[in-house]
Protein backbone atom coordinates (compact mmCIF):
# COMPACT_ATOMS: atom_id res chain seq x y z
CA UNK A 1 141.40 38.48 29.99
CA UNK A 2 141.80 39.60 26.30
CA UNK A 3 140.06 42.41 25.05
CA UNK A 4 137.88 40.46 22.83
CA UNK A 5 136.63 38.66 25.69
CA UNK A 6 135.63 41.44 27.93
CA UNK A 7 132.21 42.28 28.35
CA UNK A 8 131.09 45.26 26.25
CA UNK A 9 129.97 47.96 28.34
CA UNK A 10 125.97 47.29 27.39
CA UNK A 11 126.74 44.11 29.08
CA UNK A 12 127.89 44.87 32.43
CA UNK A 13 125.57 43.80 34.84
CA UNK A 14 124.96 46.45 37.77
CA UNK A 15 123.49 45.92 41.41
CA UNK A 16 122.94 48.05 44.15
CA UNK A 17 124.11 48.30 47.58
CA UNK A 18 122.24 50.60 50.14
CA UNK A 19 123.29 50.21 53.91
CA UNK A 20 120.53 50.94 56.23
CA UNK A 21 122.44 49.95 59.26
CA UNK A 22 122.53 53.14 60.82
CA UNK A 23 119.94 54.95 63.73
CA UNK A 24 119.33 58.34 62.04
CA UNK A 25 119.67 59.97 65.65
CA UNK A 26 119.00 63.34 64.36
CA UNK A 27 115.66 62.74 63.24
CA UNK A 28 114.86 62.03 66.45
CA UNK A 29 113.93 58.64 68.56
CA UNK A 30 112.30 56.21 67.46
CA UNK A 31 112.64 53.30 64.61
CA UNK A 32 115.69 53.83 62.42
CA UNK A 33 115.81 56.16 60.02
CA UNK A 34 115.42 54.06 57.42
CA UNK A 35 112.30 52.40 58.61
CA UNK A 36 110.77 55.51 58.86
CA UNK A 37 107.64 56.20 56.82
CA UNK A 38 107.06 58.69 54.20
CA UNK A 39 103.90 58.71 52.37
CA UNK A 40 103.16 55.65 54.46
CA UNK A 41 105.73 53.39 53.10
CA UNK A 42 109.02 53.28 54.76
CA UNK A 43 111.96 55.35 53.58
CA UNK A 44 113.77 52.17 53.06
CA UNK A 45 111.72 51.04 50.32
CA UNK A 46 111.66 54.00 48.62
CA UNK A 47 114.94 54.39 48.11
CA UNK A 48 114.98 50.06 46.72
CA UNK A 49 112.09 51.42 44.31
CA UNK A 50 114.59 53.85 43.21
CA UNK A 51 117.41 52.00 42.45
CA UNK A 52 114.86 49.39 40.81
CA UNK A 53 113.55 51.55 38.86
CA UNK A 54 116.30 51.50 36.40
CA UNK A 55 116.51 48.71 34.28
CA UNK A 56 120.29 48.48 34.13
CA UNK A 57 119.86 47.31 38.02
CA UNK A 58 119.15 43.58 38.48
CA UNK A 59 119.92 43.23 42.37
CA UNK A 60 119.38 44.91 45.15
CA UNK A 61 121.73 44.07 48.67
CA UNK A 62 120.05 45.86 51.38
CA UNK A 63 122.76 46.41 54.53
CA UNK A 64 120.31 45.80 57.72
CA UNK A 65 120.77 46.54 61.14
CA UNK A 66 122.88 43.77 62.12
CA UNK A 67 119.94 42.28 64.81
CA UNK A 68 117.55 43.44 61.87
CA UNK A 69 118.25 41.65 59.28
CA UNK A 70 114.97 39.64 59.64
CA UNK A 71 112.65 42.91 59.68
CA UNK A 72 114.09 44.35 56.61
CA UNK A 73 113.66 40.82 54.68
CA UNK A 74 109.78 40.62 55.96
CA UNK A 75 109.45 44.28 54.85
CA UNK A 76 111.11 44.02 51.11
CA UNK A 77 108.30 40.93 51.18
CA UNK A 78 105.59 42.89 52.58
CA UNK A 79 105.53 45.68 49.40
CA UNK A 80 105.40 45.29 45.67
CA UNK A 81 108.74 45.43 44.20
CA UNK A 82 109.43 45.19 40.40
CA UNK A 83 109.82 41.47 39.51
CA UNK A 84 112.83 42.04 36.91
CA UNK A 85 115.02 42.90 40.01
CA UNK A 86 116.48 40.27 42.46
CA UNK A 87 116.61 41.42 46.34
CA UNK A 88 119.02 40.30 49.08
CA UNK A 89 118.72 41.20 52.85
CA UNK A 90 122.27 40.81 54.60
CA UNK A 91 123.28 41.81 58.25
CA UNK A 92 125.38 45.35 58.68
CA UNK A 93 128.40 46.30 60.57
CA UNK A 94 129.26 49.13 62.83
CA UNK A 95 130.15 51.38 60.40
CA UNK A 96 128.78 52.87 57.28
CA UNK A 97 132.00 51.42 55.84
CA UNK A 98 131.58 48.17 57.50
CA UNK A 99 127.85 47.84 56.12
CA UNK A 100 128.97 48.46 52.40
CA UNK A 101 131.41 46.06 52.79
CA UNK A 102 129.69 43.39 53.93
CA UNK A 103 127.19 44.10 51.36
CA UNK A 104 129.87 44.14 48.59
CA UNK A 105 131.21 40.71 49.99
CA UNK A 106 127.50 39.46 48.99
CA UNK A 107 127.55 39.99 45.86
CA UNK A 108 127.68 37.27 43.11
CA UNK A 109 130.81 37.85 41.13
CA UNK A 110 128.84 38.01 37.72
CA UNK A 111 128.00 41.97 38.97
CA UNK A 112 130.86 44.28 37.25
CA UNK A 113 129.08 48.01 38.58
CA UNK A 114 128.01 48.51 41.76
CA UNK A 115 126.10 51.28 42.98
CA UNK A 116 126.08 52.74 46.49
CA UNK A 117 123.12 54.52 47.63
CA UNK A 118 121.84 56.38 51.22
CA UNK A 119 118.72 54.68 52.61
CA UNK A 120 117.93 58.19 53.28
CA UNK A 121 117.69 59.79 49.86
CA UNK A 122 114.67 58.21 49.08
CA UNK A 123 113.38 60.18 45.84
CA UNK A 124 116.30 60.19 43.41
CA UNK A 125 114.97 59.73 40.01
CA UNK A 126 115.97 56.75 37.81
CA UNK A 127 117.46 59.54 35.08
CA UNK A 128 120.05 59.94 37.71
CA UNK A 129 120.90 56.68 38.62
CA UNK A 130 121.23 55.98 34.72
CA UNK A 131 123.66 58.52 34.50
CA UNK A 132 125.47 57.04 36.99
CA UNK A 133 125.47 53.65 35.56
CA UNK A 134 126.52 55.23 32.29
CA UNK A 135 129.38 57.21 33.19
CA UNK A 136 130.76 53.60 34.74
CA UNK A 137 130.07 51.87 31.83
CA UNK A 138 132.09 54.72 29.62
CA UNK A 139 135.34 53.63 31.63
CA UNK A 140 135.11 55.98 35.10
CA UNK A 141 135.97 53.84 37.90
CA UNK A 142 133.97 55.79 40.26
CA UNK A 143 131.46 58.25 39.29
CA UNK A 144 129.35 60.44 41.99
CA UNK A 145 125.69 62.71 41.05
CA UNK A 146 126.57 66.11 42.31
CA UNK A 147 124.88 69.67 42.57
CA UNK A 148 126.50 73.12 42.37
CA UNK A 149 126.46 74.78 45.67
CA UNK A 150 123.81 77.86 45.84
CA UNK A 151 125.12 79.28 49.10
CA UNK A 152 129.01 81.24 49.43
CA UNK A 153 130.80 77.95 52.05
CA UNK A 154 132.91 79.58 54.61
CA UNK A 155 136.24 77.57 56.38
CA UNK A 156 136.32 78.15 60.03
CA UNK A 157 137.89 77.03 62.97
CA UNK A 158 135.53 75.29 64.64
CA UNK A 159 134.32 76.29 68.28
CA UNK A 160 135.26 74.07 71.14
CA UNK A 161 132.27 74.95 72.93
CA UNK A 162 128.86 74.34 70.86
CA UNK A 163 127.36 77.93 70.12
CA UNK A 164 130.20 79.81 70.42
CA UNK A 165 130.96 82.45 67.32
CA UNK A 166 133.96 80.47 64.80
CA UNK A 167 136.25 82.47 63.23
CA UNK A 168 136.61 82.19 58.87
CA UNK A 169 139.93 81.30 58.04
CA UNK A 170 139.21 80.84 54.30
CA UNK A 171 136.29 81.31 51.70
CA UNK A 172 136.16 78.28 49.12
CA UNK A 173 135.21 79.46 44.96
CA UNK A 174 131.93 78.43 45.26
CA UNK A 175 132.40 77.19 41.40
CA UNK A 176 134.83 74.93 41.86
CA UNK A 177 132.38 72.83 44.68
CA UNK A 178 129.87 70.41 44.41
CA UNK A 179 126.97 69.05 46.92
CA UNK A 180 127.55 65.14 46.55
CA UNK A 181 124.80 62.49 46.42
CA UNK A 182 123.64 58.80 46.07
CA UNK A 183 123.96 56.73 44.28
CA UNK A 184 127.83 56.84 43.69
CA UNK A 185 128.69 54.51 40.96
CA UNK A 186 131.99 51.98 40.77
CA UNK A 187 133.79 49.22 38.39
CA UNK A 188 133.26 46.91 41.09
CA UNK A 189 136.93 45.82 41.07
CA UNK A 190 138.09 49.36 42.30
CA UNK A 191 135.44 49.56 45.10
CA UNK A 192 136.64 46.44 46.41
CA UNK A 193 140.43 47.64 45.99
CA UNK A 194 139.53 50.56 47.99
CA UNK A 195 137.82 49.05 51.02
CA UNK A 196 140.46 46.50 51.39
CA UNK A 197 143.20 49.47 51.67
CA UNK A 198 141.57 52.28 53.10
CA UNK A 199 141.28 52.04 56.74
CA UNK A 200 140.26 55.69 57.86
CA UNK A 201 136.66 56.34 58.74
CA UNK A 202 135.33 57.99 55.68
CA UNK A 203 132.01 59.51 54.90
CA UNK A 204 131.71 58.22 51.31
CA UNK A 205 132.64 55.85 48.89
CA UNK A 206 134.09 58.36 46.75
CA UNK A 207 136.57 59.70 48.59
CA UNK A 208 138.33 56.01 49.49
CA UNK A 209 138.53 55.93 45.54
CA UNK A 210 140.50 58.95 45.76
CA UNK A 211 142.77 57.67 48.41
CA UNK A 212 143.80 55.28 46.05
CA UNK A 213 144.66 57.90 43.52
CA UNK A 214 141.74 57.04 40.95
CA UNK A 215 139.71 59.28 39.26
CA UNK A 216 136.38 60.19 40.14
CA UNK A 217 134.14 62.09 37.90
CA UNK A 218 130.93 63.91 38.51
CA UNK A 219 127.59 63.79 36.74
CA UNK A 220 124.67 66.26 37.59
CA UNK A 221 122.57 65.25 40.27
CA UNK A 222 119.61 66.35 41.09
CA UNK A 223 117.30 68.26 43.95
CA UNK A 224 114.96 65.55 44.51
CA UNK A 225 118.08 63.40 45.54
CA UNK A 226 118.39 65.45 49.44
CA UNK A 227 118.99 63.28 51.94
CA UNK A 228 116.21 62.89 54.57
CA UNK A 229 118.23 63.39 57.97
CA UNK A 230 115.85 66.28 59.95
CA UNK A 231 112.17 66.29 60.79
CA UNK A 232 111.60 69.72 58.39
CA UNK A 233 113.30 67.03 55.23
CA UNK A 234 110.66 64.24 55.86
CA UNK A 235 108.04 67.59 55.25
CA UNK A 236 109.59 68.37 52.00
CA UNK A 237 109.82 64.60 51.23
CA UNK A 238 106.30 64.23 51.38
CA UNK A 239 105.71 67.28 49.36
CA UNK A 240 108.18 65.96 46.68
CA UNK A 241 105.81 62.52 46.51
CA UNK A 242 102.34 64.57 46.39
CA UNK A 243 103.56 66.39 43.33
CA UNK A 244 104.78 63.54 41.70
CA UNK A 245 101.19 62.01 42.43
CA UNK A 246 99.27 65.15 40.69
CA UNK A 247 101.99 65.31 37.61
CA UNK A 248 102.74 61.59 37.01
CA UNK A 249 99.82 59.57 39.01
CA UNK A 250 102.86 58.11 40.78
């Protein structure tokens, strides 16, 4: 393709895959974590509200459970979702890495961005997720919304027995690290590149980019953008959303 017939970067068209395959066993039993309600709507649709929300996003793949596929589709029905943004329900794997793949293998090849984004960070404001998009759009080929680190991070070896003290073998510069969150942004062509090579079990996007020796850049996240994986986080969610209700009637 020439370079006059590329697509300037306003017109790259961006969707949104979350996978919301996964049980969320640490927030206890019970429906997945996902499904679980906050503010009496479940987490799941939250976090499609959030990706929504920004206009540069015109579909949404959700990754369901792969005998839940059915559920999520009647729930994305079931609540008001903006009508600018298309919605597709697709069966998950085993894997987080499984899920986003399959979801990525749905997507119509018109979509040149895709975003990646946890189910479980429900509350990430659309300001983030356009800086995301942006940073993709200015030529990154993966970009991830990241937070300095407030507390000193100590290496240890790590116990063999659960409880027992670990010794520090190192002490990171707390500068130089960053708390990574959703959504992580990618020129669609490198995502793809990278789960077709990298075969290790990873625990992001991001770092498969790496693997392939790409560059990935951060933009500031923010601290509305935790991750809901502990009882005490769904308390703090629900005091994020009542605030937003007094200040912004949202």
């Amino acid at each position: 393709m020439s370079d006059d017939s590329r697509p300037s970067p306003a017109e790259l068209r961006t969707a949104a895959v979350i996978p919301a395959a996964g049980r969320g066993v640490r927030l206890g039993p019970g429906a997945p974590k996902a499904l679980r309600a906050l503010n009496g709507t479940p987490m799941l649709i939250h976090a499609v509200r959030a990706m929504a929300a920004s206009r540069a996003v015109s579909l949404v793949v959700v990754v369901a459970p792969p005998d839940g596929a059915a559920e999520v589709k009647s729930l994305l029905d079931a609540h008001a979702l903006p009508e600018r943004t298309d919605f597709l329900v697709v069966p998950g794997g085993e894997s987080r890495q499984e899920s986003v793949k399959l979801g990525l293998d749905a997507l119509p090849p018109v979509y040149d961005i895709v975003l990646v984004h946890d189910a479980a960070r429900p509350l990430v404001p659309v300001d983030t997720v356009d800086a995301v998009i942006e940073a993709v759009r200015d030529g990154a080929p993966a970009v991830v919304p990241a937070l300095p680190l407030a507390d000193t991070v100590k290496e240890v070896e790590p116990a063999t027995v659960t409880g027992e003290p670990e010794p520090v073998v190192a002490t990171p510069q707390r500068a130089r690290l960053r708390a990574v969150q959703t959504p992580q942004g990618f020129d669609r062509a490198t995502l793809v590149r990278a789960h077709e090579t990298v075969t290790d079990n990873v625990t992001d996007d991001a770092s498969m980019v790496e693997q392939l020796g790409e560059t990935v850049v951060v933009v500031p996240g923010h601290e509305e953008a935790f991750k809901v994986t502990r009882p005490l986080d769904l308390v703090l969610a629900e005091a994020v959303l009542a605030r937003r209700r007094l200040n912004d009637g949202f």
